[in-house]
PDB file of N, CA and C in Angstrom:
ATOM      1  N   UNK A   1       0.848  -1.177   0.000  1.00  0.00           N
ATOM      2  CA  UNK A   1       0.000   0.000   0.000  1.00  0.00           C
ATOM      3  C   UNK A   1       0.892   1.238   0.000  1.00  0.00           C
ATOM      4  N   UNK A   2       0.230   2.160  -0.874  1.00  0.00           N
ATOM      5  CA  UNK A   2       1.326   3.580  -0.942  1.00  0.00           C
ATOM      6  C   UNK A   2       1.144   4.241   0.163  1.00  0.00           C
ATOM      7  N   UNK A   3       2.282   5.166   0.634  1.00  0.00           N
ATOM      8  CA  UNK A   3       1.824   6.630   1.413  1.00  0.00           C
ATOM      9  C   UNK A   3       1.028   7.564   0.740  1.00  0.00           C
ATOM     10  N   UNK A   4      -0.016   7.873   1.316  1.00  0.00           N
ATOM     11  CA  UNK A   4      -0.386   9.341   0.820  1.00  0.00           C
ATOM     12  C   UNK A   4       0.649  10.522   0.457  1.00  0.00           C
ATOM     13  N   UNK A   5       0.979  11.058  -0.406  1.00  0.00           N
ATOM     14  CA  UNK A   5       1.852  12.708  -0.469  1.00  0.00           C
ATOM     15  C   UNK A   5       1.534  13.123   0.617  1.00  0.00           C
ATOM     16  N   UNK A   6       2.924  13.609   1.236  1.00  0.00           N
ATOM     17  CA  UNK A   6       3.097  14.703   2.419  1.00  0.00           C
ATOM     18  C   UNK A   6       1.581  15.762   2.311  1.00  0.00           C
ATOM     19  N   UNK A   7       1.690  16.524   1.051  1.00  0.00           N
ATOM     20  CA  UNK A   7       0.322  17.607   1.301  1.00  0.00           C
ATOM     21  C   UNK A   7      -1.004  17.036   1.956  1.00  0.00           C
ATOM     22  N   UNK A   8      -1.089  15.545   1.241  1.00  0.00           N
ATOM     23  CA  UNK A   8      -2.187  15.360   1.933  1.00  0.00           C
ATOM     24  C   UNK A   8      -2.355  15.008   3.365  1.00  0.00           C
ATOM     25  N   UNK A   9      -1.591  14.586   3.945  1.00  0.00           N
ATOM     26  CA  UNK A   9      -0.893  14.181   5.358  1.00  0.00           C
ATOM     27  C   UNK A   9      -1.393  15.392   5.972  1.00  0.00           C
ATOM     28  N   UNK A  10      -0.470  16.576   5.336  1.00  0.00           N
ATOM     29  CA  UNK A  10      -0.503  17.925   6.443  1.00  0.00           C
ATOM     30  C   UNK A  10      -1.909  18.537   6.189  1.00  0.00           C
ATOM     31  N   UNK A  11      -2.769  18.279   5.466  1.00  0.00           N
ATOM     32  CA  UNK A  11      -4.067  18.721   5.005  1.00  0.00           C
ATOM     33  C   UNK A  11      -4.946  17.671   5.833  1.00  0.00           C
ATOM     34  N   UNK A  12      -4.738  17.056   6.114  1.00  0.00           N
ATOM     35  CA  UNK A  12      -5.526  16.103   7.000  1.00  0.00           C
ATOM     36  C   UNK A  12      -5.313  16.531   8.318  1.00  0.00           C
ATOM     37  N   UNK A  13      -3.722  16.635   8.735  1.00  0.00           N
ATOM     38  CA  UNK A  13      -4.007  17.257   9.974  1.00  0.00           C
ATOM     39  C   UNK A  13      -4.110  18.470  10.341  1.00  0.00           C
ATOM     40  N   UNK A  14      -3.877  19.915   9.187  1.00  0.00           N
ATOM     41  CA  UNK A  14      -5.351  20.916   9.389  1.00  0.00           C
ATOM     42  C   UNK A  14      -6.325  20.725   9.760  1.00  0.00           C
ATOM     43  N   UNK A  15      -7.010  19.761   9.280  1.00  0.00           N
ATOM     44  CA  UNK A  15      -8.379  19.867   9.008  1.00  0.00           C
ATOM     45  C   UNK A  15      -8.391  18.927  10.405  1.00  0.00           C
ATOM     46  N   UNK A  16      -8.049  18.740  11.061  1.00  0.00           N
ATOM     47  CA  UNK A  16      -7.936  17.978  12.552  1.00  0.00           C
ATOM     48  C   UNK A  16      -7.925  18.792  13.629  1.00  0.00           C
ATOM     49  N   UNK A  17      -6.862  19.967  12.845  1.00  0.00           N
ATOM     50  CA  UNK A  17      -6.626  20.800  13.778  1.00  0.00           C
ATOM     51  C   UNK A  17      -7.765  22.043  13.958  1.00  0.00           C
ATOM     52  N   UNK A  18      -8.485  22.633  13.147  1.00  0.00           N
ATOM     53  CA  UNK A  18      -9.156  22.590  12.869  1.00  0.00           C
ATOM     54  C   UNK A  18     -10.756  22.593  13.463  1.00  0.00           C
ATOM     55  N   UNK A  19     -10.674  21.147  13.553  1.00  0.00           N
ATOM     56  CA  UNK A  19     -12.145  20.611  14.046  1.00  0.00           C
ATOM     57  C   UNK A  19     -11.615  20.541  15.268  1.00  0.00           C
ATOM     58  N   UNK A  20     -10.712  20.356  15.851  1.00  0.00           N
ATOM     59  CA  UNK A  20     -10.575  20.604  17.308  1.00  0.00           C
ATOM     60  C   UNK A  20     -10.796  22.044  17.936  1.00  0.00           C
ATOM     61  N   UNK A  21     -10.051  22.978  17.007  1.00  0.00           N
ATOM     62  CA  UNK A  21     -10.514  24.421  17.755  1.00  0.00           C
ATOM     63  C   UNK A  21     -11.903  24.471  17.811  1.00  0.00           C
ATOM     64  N   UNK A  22     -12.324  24.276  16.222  1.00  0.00           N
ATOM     65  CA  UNK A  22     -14.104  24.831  16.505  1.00  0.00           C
ATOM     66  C   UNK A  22     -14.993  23.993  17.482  1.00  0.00           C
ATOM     67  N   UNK A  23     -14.677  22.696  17.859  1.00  0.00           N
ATOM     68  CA  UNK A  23     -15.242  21.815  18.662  1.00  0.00           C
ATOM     69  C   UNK A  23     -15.501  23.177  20.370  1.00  0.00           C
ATOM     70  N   UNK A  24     -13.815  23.373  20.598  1.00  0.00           N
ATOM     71  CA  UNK A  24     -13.619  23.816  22.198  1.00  0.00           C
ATOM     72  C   UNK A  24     -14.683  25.497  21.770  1.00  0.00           C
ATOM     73  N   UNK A  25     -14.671  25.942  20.798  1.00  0.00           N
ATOM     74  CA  UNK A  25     -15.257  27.557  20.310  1.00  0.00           C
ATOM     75  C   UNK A  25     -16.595  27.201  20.873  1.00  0.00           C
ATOM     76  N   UNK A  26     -17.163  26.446  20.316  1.00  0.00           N
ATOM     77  CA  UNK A  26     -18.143  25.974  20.097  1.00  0.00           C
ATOM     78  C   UNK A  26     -19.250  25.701  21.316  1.00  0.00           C
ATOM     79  N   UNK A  27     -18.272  25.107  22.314  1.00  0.00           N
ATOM     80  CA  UNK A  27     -18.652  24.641  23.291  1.00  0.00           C
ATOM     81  C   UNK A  27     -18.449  26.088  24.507  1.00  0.00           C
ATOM     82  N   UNK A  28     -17.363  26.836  24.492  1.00  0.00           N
ATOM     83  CA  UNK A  28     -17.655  28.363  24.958  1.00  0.00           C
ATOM     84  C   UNK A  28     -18.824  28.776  24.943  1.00  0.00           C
ATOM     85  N   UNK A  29     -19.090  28.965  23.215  1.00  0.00           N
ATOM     86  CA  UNK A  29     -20.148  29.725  22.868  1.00  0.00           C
ATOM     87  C   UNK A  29     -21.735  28.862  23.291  1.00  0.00           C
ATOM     88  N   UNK A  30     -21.646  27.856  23.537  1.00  0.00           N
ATOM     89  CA  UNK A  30     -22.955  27.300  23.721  1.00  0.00           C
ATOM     90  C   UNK A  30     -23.197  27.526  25.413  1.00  0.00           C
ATOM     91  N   UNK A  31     -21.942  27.600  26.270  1.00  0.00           N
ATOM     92  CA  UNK A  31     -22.039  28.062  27.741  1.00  0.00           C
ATOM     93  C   UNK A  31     -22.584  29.864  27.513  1.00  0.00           C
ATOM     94  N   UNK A  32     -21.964  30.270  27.204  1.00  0.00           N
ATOM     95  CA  UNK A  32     -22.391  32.120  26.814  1.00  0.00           C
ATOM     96  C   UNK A  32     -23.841  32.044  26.846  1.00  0.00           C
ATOM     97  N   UNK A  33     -23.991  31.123  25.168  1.00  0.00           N
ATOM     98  CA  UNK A  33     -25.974  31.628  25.281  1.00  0.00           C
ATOM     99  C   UNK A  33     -26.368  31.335  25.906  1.00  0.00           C
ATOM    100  N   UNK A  34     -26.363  29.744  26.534  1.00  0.00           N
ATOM    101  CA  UNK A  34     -26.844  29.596  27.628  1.00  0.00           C
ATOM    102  C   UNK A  34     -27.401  30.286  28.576  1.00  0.00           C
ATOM    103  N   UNK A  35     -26.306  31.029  29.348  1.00  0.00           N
ATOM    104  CA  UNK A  35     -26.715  32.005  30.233  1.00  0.00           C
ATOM    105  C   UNK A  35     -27.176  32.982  29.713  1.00  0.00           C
ATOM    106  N   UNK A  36     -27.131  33.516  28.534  1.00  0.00           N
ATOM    107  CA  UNK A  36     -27.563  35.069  27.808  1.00  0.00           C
ATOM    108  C   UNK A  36     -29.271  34.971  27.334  1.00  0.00           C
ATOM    109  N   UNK A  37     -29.588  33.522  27.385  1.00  0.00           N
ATOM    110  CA  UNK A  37     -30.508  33.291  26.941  1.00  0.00           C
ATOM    111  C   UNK A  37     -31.884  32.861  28.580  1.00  0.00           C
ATOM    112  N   UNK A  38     -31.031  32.455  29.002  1.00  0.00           N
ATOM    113  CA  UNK A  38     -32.256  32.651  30.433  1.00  0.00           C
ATOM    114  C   UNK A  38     -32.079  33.937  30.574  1.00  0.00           C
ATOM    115  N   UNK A  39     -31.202  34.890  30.689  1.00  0.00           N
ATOM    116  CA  UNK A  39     -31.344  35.963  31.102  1.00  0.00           C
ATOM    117  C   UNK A  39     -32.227  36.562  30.243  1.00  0.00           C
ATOM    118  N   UNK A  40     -32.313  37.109  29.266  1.00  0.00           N
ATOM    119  CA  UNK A  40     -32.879  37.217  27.956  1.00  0.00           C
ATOM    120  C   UNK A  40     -34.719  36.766  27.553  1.00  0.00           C
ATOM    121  N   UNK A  41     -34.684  35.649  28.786  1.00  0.00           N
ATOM    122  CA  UNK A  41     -35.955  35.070  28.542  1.00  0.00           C
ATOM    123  C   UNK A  41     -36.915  36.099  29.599  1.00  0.00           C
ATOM    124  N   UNK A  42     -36.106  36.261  30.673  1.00  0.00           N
ATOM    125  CA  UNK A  42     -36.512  36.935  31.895  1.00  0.00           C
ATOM    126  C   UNK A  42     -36.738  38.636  30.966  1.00  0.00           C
ATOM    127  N   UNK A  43     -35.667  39.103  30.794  1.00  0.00           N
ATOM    128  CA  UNK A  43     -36.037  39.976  30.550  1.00  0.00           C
ATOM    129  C   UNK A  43     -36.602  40.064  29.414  1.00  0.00           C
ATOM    130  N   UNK A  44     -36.912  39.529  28.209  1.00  0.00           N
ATOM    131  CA  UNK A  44     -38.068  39.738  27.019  1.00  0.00           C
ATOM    132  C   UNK A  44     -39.360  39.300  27.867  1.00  0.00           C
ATOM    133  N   UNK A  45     -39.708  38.708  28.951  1.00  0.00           N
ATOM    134  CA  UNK A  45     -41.008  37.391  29.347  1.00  0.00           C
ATOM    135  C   UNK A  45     -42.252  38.641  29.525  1.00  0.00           C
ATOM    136  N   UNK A  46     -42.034  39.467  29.685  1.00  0.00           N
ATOM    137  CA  UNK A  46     -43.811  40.208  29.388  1.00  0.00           C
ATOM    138  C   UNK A  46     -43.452  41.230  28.270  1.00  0.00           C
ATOM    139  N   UNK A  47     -42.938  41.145  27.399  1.00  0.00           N
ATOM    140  CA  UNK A  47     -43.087  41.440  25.796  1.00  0.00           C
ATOM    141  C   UNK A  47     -44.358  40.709  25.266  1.00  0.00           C
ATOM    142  N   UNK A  48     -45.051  41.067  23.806  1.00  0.00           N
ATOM    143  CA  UNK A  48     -45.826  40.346  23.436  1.00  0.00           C
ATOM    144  C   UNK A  48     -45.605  39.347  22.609  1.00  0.00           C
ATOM    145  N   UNK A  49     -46.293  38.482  22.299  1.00  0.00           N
ATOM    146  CA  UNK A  49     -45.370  37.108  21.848  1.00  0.00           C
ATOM    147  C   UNK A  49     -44.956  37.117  20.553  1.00  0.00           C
ATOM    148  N   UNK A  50     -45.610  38.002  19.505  1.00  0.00           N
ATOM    149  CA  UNK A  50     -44.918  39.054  18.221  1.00  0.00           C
ATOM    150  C   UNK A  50     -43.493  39.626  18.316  1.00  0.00           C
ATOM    151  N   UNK A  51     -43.503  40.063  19.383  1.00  0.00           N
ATOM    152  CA  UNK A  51     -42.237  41.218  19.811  1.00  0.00           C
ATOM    153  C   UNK A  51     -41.163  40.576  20.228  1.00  0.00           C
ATOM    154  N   UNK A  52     -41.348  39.344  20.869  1.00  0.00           N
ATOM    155  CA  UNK A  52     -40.914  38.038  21.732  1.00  0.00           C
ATOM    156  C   UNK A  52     -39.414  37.737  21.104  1.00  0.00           C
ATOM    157  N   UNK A  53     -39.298  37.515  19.884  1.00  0.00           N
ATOM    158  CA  UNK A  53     -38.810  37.018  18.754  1.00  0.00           C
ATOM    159  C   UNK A  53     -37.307  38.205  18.942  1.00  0.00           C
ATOM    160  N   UNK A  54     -37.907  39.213  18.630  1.00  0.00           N
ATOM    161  CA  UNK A  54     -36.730  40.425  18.469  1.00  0.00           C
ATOM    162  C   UNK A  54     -36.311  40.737  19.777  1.00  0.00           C
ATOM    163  N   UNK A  55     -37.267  40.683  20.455  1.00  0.00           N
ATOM    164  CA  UNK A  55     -36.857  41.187  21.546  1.00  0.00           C
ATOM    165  C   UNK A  55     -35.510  39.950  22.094  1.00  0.00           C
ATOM    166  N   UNK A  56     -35.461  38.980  21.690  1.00  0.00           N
ATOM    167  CA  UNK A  56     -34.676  37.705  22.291  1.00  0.00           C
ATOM    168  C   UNK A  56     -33.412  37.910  21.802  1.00  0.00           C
ATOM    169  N   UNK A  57     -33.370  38.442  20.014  1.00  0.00           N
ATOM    170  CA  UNK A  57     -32.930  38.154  19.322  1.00  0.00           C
ATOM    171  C   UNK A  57     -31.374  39.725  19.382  1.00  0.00           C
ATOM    172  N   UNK A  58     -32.124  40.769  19.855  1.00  0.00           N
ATOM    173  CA  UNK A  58     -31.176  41.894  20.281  1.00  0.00           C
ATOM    174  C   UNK A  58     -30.745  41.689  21.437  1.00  0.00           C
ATOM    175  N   UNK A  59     -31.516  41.116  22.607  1.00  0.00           N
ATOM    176  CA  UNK A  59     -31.137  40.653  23.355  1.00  0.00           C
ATOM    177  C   UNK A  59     -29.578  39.882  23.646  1.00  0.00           C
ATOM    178  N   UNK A  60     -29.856  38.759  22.741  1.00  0.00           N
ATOM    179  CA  UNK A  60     -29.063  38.134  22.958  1.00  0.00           C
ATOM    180  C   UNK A  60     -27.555  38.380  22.467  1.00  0.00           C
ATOM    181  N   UNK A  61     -27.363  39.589  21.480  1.00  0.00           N
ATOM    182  CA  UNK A  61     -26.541  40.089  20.947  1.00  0.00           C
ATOM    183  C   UNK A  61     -25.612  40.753  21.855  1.00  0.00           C
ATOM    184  N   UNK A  62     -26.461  41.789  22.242  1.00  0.00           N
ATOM    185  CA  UNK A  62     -25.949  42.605  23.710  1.00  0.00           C
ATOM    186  C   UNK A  62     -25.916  41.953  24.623  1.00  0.00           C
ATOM    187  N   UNK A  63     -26.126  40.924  25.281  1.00  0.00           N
ATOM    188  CA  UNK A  63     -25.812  39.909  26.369  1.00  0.00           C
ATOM    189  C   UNK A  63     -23.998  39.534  25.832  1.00  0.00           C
ATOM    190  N   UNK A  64     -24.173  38.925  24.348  1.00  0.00           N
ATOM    191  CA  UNK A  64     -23.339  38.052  24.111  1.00  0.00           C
ATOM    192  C   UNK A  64     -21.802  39.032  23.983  1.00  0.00           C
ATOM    193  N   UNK A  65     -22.131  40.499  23.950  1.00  0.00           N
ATOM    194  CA  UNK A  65     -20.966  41.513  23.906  1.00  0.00           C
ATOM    195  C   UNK A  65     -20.685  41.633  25.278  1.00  0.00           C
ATOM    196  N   UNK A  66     -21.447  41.990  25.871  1.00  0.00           N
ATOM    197  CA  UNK A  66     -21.214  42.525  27.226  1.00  0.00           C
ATOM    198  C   UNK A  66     -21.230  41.697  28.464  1.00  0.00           C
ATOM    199  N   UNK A  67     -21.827  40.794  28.300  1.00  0.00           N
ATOM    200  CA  UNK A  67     -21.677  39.253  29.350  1.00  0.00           C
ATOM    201  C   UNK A  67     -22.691  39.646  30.896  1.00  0.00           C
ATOM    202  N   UNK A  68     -23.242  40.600  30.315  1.00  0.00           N
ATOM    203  CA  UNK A  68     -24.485  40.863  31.357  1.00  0.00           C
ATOM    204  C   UNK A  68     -25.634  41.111  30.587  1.00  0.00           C
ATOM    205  N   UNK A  69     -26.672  41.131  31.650  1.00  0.00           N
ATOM    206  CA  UNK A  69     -27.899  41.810  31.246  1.00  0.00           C
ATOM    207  C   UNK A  69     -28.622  42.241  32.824  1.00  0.00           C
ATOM    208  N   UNK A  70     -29.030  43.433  32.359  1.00  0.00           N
ATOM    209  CA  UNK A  70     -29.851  44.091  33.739  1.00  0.00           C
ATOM    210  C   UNK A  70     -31.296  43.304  33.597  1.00  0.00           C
ATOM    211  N   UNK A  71     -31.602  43.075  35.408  1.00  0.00           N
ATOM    212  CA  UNK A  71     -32.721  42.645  35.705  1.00  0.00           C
ATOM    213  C   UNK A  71     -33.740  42.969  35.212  1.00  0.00           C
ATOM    214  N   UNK A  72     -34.540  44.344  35.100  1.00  0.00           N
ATOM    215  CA  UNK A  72     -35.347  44.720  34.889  1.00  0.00           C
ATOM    216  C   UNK A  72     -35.843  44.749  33.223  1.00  0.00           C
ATOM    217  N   UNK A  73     -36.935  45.144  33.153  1.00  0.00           N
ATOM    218  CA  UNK A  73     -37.591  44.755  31.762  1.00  0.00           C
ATOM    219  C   UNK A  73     -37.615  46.166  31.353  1.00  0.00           C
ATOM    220  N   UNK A  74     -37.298  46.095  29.836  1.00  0.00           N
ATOM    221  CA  UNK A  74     -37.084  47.876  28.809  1.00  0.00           C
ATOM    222  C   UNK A  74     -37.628  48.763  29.696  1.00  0.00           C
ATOM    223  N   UNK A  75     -36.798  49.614  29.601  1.00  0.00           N
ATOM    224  CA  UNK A  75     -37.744  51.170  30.014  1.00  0.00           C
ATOM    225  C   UNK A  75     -37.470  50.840  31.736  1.00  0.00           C
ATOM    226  N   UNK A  76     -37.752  49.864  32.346  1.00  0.00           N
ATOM    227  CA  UNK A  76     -37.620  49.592  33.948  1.00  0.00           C
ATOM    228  C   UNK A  76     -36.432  49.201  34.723  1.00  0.00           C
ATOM    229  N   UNK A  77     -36.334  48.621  36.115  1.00  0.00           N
ATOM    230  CA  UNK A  77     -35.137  48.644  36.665  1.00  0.00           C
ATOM    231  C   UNK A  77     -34.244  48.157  36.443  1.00  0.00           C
ATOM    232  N   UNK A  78     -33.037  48.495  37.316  1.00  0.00           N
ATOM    233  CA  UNK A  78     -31.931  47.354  36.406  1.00  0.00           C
ATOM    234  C   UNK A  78     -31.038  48.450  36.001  1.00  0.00           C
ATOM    235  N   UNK A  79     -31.561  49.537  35.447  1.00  0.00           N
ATOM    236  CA  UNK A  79     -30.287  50.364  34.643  1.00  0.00           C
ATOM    237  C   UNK A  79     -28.806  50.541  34.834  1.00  0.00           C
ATOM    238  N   UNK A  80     -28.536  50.887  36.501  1.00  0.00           N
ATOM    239  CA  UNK A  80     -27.372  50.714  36.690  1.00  0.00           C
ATOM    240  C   UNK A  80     -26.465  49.337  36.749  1.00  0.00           C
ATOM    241  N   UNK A  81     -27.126  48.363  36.578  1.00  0.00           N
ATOM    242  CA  UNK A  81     -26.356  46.807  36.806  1.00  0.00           C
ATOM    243  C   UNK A  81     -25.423  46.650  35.727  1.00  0.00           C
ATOM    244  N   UNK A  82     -26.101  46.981  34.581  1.00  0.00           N
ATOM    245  CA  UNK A  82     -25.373  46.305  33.223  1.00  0.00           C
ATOM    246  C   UNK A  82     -24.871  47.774  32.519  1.00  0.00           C
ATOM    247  N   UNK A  83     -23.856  48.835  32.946  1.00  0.00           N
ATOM    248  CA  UNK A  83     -24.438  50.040  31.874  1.00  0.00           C
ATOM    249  C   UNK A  83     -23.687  49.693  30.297  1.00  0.00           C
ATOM    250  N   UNK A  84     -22.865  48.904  29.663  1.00  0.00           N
ATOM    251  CA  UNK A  84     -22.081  48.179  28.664  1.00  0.00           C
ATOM    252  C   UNK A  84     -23.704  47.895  28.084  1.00  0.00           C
ATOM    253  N   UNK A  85     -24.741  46.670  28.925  1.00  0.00           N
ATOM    254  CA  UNK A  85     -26.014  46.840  27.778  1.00  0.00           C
ATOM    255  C   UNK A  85     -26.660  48.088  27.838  1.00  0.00           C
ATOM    256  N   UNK A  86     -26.384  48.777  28.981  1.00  0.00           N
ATOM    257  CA  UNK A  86     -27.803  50.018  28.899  1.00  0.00           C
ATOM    258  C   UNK A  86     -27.249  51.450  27.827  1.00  0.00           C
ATOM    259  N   UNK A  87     -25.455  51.144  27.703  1.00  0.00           N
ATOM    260  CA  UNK A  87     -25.448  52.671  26.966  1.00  0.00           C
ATOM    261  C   UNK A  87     -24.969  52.130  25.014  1.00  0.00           C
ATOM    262  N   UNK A  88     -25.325  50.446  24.725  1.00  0.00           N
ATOM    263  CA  UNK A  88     -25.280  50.557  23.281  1.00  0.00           C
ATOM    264  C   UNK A  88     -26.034  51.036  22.731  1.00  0.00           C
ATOM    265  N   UNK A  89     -25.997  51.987  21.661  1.00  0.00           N
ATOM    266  CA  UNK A  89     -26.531  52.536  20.701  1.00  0.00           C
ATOM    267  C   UNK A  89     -26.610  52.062  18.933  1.00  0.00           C
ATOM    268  N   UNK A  90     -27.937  52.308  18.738  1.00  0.00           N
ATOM    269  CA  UNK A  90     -27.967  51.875  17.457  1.00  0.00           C
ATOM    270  C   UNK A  90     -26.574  52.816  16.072  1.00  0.00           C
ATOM    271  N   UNK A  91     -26.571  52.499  15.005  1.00  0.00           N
ATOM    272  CA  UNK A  91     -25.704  53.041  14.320  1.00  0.00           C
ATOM    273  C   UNK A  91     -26.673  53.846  13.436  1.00  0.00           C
ATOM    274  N   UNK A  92     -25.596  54.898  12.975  1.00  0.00           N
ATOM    275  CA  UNK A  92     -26.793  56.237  11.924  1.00  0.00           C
ATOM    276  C   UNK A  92     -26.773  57.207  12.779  1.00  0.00           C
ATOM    277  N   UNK A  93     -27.455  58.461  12.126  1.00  0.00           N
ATOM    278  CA  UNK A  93     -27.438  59.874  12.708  1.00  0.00           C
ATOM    279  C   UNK A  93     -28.529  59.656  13.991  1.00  0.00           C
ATOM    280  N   UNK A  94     -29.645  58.787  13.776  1.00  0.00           N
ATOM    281  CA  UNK A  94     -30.840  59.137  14.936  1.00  0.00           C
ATOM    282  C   UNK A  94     -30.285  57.866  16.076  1.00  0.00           C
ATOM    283  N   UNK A  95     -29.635  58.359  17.092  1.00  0.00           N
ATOM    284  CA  UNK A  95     -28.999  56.775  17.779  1.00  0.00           C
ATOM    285  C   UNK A  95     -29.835  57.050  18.975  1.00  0.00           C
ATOM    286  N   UNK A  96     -30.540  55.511  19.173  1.00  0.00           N
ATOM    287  CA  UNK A  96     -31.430  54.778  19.723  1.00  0.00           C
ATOM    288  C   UNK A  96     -30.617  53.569  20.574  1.00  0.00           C
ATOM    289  N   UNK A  97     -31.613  53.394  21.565  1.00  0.00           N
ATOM    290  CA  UNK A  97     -30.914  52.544  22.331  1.00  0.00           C
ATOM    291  C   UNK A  97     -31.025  51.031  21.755  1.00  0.00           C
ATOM    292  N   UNK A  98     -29.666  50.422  21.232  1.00  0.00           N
ATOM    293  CA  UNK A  98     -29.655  49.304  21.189  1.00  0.00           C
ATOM    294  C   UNK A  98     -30.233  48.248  21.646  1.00  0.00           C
ATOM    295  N   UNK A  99     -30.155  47.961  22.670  1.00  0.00           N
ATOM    296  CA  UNK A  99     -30.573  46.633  23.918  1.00  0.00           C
ATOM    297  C   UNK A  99     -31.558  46.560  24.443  1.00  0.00           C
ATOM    298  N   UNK A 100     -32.617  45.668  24.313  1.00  0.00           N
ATOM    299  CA  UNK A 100     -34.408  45.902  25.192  1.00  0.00           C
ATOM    300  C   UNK A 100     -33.911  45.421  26.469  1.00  0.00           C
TER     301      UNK A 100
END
């Protein structure tokens, strides 16, 4: 039986190497939402179930930057806990608050 060519050798163990980083990434990132996402549930949970969706979905963005989220629900308490979610702003001339 032949050897494979060296390229393919070292292309195999890229691609090893590889699937090992994104494996450990992967598994970070699934601890992150995790938590960004109960939090997230709490604070979208008396949104309407239309709104539910986005509201989860910005949510979880600004959770996933800032590694908090304030207790309280939009507009209510909480403001000082998280201020990283409470002072993102949308992008463009009219800037709006990012984070529900």
């Amino acid at each position: 039986m032949a050897k494979p060519p060296l390229h393919q050798a070292a292309a195999a163990l890229l691609l090893l190497l590889l699937l090992v980083a994104a494996a450990s990434w992967l598994q970070t990132a699934d601890a992150a939402s995790g938590f960004c996402s109960s939090k997230c549930g709490v604070r979208c949970g008396r949104v309407s179930a239309r709104a539910r969706g986005g509201c989860m979905r910005s949510c979880g963005l600004c959770c996933e930057e800032c590694n908090c989220v304030p207790t309280g629900a939009r507009g209510g308490g909480g403001v000082n806990e998280c201020p990283c979610y409470r002072n993102m702003l949308t992008a463009g001339p009219k800037k709006r608050p990012k984070c529900p």
